[in-house]
C-alpha atoms as a PDB file:
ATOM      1  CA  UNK A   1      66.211 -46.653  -5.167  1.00  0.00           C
ATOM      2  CA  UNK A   2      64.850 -48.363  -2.026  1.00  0.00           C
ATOM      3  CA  UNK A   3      65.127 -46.248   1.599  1.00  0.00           C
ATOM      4  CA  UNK A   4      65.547 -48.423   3.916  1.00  0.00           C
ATOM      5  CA  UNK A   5      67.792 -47.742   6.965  1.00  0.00           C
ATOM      6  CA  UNK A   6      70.984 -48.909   4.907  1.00  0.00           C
ATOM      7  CA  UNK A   7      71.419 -45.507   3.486  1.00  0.00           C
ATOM      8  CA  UNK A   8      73.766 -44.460   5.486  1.00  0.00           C
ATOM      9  CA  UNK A   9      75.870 -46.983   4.680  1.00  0.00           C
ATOM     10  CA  UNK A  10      75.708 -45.643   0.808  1.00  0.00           C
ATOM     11  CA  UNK A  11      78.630 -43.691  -1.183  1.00  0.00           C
ATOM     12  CA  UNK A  12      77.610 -40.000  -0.903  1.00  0.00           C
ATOM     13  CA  UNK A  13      80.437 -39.060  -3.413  1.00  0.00           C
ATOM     14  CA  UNK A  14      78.799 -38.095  -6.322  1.00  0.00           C
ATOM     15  CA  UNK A  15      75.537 -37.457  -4.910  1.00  0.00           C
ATOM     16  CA  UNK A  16      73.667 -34.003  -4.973  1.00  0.00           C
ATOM     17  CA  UNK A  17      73.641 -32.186  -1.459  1.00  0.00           C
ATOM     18  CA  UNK A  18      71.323 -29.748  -0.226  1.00  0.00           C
ATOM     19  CA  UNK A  19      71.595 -28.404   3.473  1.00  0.00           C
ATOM     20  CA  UNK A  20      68.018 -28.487   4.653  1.00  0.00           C
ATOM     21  CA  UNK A  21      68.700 -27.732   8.110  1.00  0.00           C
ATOM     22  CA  UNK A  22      71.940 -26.044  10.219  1.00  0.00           C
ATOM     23  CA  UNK A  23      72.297 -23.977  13.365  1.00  0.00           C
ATOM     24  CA  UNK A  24      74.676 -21.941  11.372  1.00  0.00           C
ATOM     25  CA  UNK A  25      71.851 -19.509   9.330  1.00  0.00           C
ATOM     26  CA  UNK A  26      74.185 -18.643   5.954  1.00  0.00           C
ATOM     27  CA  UNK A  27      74.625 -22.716   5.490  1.00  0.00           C
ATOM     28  CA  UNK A  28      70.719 -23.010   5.204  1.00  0.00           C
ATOM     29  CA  UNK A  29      70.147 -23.442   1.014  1.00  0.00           C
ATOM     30  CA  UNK A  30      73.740 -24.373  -0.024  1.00  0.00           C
ATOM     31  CA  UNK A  31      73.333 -27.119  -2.163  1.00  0.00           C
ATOM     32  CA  UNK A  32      76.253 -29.044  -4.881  1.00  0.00           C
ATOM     33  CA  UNK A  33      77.913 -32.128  -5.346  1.00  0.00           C
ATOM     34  CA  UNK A  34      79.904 -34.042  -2.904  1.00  0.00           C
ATOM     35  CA  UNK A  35      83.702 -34.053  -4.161  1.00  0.00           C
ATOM     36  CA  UNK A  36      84.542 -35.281  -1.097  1.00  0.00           C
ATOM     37  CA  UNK A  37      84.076 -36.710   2.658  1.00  0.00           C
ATOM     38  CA  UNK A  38      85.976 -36.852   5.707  1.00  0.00           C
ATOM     39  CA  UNK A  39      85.136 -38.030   9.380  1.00  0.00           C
ATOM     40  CA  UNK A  40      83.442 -35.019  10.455  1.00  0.00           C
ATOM     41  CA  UNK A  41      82.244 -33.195   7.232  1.00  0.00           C
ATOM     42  CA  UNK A  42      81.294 -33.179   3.820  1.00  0.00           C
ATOM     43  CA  UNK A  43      82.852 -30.924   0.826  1.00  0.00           C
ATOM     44  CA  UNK A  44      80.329 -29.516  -1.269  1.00  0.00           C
ATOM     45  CA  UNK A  45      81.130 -27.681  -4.919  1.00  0.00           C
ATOM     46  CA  UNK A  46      78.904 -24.937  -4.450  1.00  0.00           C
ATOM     47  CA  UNK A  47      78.740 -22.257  -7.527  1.00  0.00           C
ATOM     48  CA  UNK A  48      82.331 -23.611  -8.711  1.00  0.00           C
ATOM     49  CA  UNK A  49      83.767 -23.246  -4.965  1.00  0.00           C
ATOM     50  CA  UNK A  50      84.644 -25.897  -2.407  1.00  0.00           C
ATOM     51  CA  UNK A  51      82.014 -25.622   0.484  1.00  0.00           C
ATOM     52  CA  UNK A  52      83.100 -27.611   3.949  1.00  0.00           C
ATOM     53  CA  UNK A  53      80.175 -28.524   5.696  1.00  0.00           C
ATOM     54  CA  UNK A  54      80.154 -29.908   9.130  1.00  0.00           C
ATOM     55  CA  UNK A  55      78.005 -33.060   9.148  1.00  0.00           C
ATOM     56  CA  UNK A  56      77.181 -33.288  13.140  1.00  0.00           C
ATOM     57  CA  UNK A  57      74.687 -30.486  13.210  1.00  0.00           C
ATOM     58  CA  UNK A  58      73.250 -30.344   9.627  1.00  0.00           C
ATOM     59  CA  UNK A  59      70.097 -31.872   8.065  1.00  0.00           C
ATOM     60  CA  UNK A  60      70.933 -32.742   4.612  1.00  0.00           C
ATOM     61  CA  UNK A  61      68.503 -33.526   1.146  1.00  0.00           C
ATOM     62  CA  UNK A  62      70.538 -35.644  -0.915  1.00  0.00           C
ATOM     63  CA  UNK A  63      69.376 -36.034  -4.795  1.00  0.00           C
ATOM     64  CA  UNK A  64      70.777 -39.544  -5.999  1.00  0.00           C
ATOM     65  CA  UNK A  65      71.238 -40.351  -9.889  1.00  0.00           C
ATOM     66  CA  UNK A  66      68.248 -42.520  -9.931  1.00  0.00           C
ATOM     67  CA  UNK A  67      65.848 -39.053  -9.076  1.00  0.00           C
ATOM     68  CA  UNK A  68      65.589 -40.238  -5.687  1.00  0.00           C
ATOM     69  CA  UNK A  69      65.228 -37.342  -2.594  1.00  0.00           C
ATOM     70  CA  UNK A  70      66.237 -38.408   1.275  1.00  0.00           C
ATOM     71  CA  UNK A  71      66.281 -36.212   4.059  1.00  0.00           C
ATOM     72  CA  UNK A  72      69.017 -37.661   6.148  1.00  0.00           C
ATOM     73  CA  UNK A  73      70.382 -36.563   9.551  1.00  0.00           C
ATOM     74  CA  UNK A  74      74.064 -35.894   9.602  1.00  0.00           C
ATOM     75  CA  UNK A  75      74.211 -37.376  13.118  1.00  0.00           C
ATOM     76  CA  UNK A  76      74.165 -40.508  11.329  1.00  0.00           C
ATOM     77  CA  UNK A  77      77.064 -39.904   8.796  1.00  0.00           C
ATOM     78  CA  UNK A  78      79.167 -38.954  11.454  1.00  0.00           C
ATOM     79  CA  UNK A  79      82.493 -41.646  10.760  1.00  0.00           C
ATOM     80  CA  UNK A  80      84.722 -41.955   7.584  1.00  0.00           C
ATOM     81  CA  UNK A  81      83.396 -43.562   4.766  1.00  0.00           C
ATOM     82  CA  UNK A  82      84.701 -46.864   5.098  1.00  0.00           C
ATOM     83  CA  UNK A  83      83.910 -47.316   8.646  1.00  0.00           C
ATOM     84  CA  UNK A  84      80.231 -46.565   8.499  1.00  0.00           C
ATOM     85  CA  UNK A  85      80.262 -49.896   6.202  1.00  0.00           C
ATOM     86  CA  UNK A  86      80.728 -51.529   8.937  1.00  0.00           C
ATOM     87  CA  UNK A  87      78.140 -50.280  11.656  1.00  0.00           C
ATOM     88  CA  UNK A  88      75.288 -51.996  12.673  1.00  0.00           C
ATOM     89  CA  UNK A  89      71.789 -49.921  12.416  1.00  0.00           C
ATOM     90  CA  UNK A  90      69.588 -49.953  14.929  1.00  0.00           C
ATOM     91  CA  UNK A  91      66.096 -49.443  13.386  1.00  0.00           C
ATOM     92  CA  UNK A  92      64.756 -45.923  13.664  1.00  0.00           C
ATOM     93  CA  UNK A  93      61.326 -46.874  12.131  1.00  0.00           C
END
């Protein structure tokens, strides 16, 4: 897969989470697969449990199918799914 600064316009459902960085200390290391996203967060199944993760303040690693890493700020998925589709990026490199 190709970074570019479309990523955050790509389907995290599906993809491998790891939270890299969080204010909150125990969310540091919690790491599954997105079941599901809302506006503000992200659900992660973590060890067979649902894990809500806020997505403002958290650094996340996501794994994608093709082997792919990206360390992505969640500043930037902040929005539901469908509306970050439709949001212009401004170019942060």
């Amino acid at each position: 897969m190709k970074v570019t600064p479309d990523i955050i316009r790509h389907e995290f459902i599906g993809a491998k989470a790891e939270i890299a960085e969080s204010p909150h200390s125990n969310y540091v290391g919690i790491s599954g697969e997105v079941i599901n996203e809302t506006k503000n967060m992200f659900i992660l199944l973590h060890k067979g449990k649902a894990k809500s993760v806020i997505k403002n303040s958290t650094v996340f690693n996501f794994n994608f199918s093709d082997g792919t890493i990206v360390k992505i700020d969640g500043r930037l998925l902040v929005g539901r799914p469908e509306d970050r589709l439709k949001k212009t990026i401004k170019r942060l490199w």
